[in-house]
PDB file of N, CA and C in Angstrom:
ATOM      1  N   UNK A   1      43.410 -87.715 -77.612  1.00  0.00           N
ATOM      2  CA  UNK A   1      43.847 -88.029 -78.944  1.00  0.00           C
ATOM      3  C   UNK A   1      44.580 -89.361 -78.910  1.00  0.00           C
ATOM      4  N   UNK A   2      44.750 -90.289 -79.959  1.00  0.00           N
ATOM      5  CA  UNK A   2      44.965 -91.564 -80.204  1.00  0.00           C
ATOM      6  C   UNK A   2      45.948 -91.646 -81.325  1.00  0.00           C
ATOM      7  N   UNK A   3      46.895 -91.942 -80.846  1.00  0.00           N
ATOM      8  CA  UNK A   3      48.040 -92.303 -82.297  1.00  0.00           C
ATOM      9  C   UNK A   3      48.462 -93.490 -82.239  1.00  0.00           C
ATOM     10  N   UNK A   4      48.535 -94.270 -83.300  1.00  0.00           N
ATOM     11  CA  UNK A   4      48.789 -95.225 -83.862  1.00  0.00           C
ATOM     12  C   UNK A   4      50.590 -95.479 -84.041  1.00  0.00           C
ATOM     13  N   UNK A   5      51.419 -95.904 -82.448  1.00  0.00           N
ATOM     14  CA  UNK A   5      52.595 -95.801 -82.627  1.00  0.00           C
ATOM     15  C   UNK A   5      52.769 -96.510 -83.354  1.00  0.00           C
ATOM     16  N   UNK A   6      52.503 -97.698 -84.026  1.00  0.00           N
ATOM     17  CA  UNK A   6      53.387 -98.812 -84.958  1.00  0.00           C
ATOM     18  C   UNK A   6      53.130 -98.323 -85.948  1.00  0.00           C
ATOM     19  N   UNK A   7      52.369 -97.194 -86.461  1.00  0.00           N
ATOM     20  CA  UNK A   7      52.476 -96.022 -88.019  1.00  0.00           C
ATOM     21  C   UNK A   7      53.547 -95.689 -87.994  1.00  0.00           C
ATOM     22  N   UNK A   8      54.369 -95.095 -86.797  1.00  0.00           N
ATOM     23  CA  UNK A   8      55.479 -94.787 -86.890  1.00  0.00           C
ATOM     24  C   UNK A   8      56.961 -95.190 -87.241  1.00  0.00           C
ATOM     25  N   UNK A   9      57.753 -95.067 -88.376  1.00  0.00           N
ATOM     26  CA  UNK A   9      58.659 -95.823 -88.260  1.00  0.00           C
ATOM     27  C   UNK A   9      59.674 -95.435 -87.315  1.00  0.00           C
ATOM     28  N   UNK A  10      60.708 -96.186 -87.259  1.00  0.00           N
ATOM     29  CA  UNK A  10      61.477 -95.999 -86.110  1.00  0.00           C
ATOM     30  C   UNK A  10      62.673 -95.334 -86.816  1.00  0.00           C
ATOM     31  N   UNK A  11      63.018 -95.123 -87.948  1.00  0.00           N
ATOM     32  CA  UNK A  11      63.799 -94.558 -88.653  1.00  0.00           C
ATOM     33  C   UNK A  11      63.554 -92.532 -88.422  1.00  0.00           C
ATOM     34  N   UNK A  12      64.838 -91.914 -88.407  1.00  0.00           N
ATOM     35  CA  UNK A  12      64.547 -90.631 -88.412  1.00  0.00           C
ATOM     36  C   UNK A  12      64.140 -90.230 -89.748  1.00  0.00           C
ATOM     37  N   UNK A  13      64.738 -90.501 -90.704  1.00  0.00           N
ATOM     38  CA  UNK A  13      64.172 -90.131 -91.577  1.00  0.00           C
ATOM     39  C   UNK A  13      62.640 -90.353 -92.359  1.00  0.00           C
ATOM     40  N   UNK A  14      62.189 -91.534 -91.898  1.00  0.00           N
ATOM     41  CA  UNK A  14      61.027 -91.807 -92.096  1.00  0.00           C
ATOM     42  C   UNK A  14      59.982 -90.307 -91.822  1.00  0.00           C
ATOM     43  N   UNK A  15      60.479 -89.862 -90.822  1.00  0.00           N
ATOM     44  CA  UNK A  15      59.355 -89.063 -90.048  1.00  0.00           C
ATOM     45  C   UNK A  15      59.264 -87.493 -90.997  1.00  0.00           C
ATOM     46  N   UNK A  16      59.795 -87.329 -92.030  1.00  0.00           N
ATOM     47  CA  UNK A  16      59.846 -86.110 -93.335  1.00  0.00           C
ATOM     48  C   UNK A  16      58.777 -86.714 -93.959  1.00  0.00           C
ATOM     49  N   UNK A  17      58.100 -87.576 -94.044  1.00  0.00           N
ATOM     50  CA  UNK A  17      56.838 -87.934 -94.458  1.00  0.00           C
ATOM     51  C   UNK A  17      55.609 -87.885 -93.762  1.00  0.00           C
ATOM     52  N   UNK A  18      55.229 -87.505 -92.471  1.00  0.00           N
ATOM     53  CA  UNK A  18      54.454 -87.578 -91.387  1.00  0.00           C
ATOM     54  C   UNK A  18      54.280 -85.929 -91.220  1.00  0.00           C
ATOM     55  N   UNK A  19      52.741 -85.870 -91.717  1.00  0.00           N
ATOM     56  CA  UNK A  19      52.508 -84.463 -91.908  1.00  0.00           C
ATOM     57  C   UNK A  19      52.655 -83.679 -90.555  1.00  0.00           C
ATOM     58  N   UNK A  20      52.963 -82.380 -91.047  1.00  0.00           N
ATOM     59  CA  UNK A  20      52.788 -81.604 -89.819  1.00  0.00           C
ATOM     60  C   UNK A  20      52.093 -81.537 -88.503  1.00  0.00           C
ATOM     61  N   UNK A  21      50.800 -81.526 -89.506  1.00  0.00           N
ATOM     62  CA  UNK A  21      49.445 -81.401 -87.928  1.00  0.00           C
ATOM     63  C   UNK A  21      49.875 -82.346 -87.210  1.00  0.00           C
ATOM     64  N   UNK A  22      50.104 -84.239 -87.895  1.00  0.00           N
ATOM     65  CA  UNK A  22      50.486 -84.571 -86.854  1.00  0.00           C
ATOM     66  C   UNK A  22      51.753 -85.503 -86.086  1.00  0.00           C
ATOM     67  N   UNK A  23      52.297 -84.122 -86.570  1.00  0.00           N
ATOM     68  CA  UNK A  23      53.609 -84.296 -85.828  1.00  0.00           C
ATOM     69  C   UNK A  23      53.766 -83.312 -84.519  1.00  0.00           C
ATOM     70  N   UNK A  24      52.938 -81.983 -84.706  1.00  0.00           N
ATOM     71  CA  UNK A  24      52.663 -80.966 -83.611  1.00  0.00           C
ATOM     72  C   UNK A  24      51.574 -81.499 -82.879  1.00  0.00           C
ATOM     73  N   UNK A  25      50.691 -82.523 -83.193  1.00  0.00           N
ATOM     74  CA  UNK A  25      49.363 -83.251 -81.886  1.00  0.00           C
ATOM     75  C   UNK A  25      50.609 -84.398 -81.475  1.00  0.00           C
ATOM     76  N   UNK A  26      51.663 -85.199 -81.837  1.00  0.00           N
ATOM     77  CA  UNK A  26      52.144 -86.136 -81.260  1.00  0.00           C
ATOM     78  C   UNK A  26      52.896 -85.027 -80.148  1.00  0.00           C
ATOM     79  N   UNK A  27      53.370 -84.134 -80.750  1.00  0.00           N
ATOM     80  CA  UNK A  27      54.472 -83.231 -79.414  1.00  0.00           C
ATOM     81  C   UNK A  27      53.629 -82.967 -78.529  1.00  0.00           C
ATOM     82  N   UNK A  28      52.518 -82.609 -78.974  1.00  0.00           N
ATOM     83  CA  UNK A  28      51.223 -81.802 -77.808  1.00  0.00           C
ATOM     84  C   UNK A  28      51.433 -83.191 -76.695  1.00  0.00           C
ATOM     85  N   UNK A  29      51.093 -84.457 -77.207  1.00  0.00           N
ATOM     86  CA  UNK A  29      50.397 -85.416 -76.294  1.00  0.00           C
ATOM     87  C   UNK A  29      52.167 -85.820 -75.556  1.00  0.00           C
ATOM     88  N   UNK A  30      53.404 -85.447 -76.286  1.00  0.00           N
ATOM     89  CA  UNK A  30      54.579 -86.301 -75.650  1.00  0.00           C
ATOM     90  C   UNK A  30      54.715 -84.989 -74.457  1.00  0.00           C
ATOM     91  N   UNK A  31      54.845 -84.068 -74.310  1.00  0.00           N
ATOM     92  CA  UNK A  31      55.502 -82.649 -73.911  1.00  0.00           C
ATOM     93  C   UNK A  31      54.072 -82.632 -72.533  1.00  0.00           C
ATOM     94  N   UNK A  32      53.255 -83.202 -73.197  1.00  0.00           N
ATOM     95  CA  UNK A  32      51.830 -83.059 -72.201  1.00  0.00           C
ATOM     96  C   UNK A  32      51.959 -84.296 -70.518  1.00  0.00           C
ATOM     97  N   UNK A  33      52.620 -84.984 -71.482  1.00  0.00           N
ATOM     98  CA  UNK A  33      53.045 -86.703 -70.983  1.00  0.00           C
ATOM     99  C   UNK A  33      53.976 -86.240 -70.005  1.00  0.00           C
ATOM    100  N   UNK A  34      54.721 -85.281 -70.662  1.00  0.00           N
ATOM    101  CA  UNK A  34      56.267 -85.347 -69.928  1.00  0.00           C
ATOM    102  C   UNK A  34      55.904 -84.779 -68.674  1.00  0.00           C
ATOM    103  N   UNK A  35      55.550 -83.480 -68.352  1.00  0.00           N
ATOM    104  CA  UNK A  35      54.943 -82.491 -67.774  1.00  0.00           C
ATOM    105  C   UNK A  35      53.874 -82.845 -66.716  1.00  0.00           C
ATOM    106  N   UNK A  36      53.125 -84.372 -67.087  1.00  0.00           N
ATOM    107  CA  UNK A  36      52.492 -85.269 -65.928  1.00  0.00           C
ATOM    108  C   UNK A  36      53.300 -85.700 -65.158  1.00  0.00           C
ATOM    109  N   UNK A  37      54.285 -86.318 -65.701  1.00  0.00           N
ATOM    110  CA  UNK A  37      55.637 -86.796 -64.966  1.00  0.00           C
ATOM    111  C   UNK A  37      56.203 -86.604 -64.198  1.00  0.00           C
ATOM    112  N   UNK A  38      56.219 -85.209 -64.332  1.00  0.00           N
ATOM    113  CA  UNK A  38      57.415 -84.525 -63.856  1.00  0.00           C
ATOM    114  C   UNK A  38      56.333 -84.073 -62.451  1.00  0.00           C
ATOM    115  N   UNK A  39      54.928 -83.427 -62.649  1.00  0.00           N
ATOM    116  CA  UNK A  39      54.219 -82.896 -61.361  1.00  0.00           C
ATOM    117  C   UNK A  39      53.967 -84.436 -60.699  1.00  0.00           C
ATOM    118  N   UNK A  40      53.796 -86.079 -61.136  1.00  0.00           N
ATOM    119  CA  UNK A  40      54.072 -86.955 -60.257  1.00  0.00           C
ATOM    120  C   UNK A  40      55.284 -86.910 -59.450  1.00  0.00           C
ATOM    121  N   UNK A  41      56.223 -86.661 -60.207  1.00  0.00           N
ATOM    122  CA  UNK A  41      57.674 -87.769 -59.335  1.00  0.00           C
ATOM    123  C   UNK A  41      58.001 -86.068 -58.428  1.00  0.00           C
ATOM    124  N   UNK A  42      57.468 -84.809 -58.377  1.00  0.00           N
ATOM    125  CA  UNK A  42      57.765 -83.347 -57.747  1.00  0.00           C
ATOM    126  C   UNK A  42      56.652 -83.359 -57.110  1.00  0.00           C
ATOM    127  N   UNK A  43      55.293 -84.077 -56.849  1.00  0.00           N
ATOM    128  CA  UNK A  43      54.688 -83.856 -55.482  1.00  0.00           C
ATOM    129  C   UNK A  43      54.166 -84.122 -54.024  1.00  0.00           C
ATOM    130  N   UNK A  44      55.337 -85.650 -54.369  1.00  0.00           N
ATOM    131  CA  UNK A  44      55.800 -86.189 -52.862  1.00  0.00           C
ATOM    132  C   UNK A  44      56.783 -84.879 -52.025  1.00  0.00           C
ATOM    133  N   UNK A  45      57.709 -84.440 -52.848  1.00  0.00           N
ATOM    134  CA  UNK A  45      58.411 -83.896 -52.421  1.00  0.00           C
ATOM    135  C   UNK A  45      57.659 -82.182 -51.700  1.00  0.00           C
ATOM    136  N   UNK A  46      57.099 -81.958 -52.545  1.00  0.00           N
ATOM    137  CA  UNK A  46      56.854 -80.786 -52.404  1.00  0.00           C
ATOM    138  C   UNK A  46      55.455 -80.762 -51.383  1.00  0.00           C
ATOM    139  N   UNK A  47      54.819 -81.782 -51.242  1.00  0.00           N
ATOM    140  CA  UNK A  47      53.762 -82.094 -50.031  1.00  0.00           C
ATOM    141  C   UNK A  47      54.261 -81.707 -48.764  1.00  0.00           C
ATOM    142  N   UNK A  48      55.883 -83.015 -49.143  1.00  0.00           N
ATOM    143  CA  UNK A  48      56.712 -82.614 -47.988  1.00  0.00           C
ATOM    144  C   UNK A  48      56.756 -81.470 -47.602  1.00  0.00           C
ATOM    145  N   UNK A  49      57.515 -80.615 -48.648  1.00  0.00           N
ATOM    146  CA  UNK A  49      58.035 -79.104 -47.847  1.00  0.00           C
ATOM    147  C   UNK A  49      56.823 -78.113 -47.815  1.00  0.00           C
ATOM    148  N   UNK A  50      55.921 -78.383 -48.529  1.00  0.00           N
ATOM    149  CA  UNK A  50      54.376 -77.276 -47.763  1.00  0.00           C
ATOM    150  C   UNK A  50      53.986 -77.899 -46.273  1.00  0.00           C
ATOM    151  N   UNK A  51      54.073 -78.901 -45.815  1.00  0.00           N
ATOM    152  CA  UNK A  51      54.023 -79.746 -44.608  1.00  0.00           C
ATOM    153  C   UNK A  51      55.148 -79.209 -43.476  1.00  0.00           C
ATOM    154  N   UNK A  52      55.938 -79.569 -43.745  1.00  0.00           N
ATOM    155  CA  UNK A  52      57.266 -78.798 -43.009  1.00  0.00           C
ATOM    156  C   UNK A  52      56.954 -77.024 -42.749  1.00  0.00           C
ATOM    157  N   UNK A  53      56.581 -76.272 -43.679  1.00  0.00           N
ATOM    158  CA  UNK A  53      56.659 -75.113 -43.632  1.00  0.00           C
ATOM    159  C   UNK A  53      55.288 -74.408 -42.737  1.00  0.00           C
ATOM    160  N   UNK A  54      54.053 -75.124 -43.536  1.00  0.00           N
ATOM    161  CA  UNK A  54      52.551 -75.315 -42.783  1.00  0.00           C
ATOM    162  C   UNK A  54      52.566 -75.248 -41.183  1.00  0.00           C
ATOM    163  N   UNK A  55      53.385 -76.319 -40.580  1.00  0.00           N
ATOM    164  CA  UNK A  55      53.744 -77.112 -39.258  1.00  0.00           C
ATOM    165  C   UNK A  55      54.780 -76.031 -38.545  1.00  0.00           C
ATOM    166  N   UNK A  56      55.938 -75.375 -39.353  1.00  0.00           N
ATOM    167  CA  UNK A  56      56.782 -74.257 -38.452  1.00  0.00           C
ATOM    168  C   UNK A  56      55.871 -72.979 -38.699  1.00  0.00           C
ATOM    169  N   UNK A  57      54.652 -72.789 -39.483  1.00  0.00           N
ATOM    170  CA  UNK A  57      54.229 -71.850 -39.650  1.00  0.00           C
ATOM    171  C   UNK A  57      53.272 -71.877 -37.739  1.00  0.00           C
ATOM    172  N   UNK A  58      53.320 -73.234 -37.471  1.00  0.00           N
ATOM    173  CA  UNK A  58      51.755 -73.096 -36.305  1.00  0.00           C
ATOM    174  C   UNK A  58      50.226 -73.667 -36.796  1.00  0.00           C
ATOM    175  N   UNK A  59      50.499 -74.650 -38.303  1.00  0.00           N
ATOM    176  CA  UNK A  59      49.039 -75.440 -38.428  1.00  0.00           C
ATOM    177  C   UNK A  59      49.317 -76.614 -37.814  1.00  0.00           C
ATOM    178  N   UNK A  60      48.050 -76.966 -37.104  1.00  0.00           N
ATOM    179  CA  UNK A  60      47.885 -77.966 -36.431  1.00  0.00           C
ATOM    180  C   UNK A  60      48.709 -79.417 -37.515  1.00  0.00           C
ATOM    181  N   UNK A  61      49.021 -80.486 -37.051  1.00  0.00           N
ATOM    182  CA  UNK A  61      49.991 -81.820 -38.082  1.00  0.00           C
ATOM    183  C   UNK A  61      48.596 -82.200 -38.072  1.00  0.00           C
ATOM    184  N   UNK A  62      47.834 -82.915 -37.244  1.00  0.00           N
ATOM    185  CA  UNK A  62      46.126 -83.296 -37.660  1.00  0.00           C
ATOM    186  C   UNK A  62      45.834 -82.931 -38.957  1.00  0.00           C
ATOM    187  N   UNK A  63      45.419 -81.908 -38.560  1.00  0.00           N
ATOM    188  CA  UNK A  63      44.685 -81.079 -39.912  1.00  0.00           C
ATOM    189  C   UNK A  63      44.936 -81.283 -40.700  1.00  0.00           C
ATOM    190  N   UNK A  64      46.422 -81.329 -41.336  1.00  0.00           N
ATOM    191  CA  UNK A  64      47.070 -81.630 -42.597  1.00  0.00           C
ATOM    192  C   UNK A  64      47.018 -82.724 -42.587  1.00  0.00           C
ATOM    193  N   UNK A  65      46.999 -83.525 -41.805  1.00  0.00           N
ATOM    194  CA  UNK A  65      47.112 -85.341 -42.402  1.00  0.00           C
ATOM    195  C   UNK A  65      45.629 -85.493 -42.986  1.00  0.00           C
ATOM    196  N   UNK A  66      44.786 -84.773 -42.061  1.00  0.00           N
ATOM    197  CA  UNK A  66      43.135 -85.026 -42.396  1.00  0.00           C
ATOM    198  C   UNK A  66      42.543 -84.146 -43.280  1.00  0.00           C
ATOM    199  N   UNK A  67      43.972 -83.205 -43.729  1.00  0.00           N
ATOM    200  CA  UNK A  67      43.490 -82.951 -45.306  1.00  0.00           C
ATOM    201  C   UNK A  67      43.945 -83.854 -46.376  1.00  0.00           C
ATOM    202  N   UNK A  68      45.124 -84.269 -46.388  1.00  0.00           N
ATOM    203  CA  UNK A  68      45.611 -84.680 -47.371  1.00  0.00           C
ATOM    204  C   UNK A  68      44.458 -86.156 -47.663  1.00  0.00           C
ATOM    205  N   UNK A  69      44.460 -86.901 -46.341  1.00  0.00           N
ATOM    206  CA  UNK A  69      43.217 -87.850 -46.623  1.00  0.00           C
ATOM    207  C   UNK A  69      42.017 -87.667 -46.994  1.00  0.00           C
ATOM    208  N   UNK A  70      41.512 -86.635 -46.850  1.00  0.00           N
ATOM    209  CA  UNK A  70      40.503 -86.476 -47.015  1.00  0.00           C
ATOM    210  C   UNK A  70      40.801 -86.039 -48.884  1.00  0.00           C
ATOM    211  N   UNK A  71      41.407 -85.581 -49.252  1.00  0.00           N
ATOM    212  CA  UNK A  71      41.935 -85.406 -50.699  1.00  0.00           C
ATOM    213  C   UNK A  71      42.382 -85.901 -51.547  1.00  0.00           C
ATOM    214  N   UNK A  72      42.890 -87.345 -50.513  1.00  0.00           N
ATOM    215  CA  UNK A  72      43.199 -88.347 -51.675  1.00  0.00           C
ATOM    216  C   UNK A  72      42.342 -89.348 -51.670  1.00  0.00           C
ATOM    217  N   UNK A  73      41.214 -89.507 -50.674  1.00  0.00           N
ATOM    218  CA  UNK A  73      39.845 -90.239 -51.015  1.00  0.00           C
ATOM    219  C   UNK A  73      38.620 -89.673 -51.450  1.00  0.00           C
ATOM    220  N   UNK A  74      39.258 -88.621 -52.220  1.00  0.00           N
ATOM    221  CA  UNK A  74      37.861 -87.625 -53.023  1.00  0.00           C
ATOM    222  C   UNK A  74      37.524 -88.160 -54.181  1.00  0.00           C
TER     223      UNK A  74
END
């Protein structure tokens, strides 16, 4: 979906004129946005600790490096 931010005024009150539908597709696409964000900047980290845990579990460190490469040149 495609919105036209400079439709928007920058005033709060402006936005009591900006129909419903799409004011609930702008939340869909901001809340959708946010939520990308958030699984970017949380899955360095969390690579980390499945890596750490993987590795005290007894998987080979190889394997996991030559998965993750192999997964991020798919």
């Amino acid at each position: 979906m495609t919105f036209d931010l400079d439709a928007f005024s920058t005033t709060v009150t402006d936005t009591e004129q900006v129909p419903d539908s799409t004011l609930d597709a702008l939340r869909t696409v901001i809340l959708t946005e946010q939520e990308r964000r958030a699984r970017v900047t949380a899955a360095p980290m969390q690579l980390a600790d499945l890596t750490r845990s993987a590795i005290a579990s007894g998987c080979d460190p190889q394997a996991l490096v030559d998965a993750v490469t192999d997964a991020a040149t798919a």
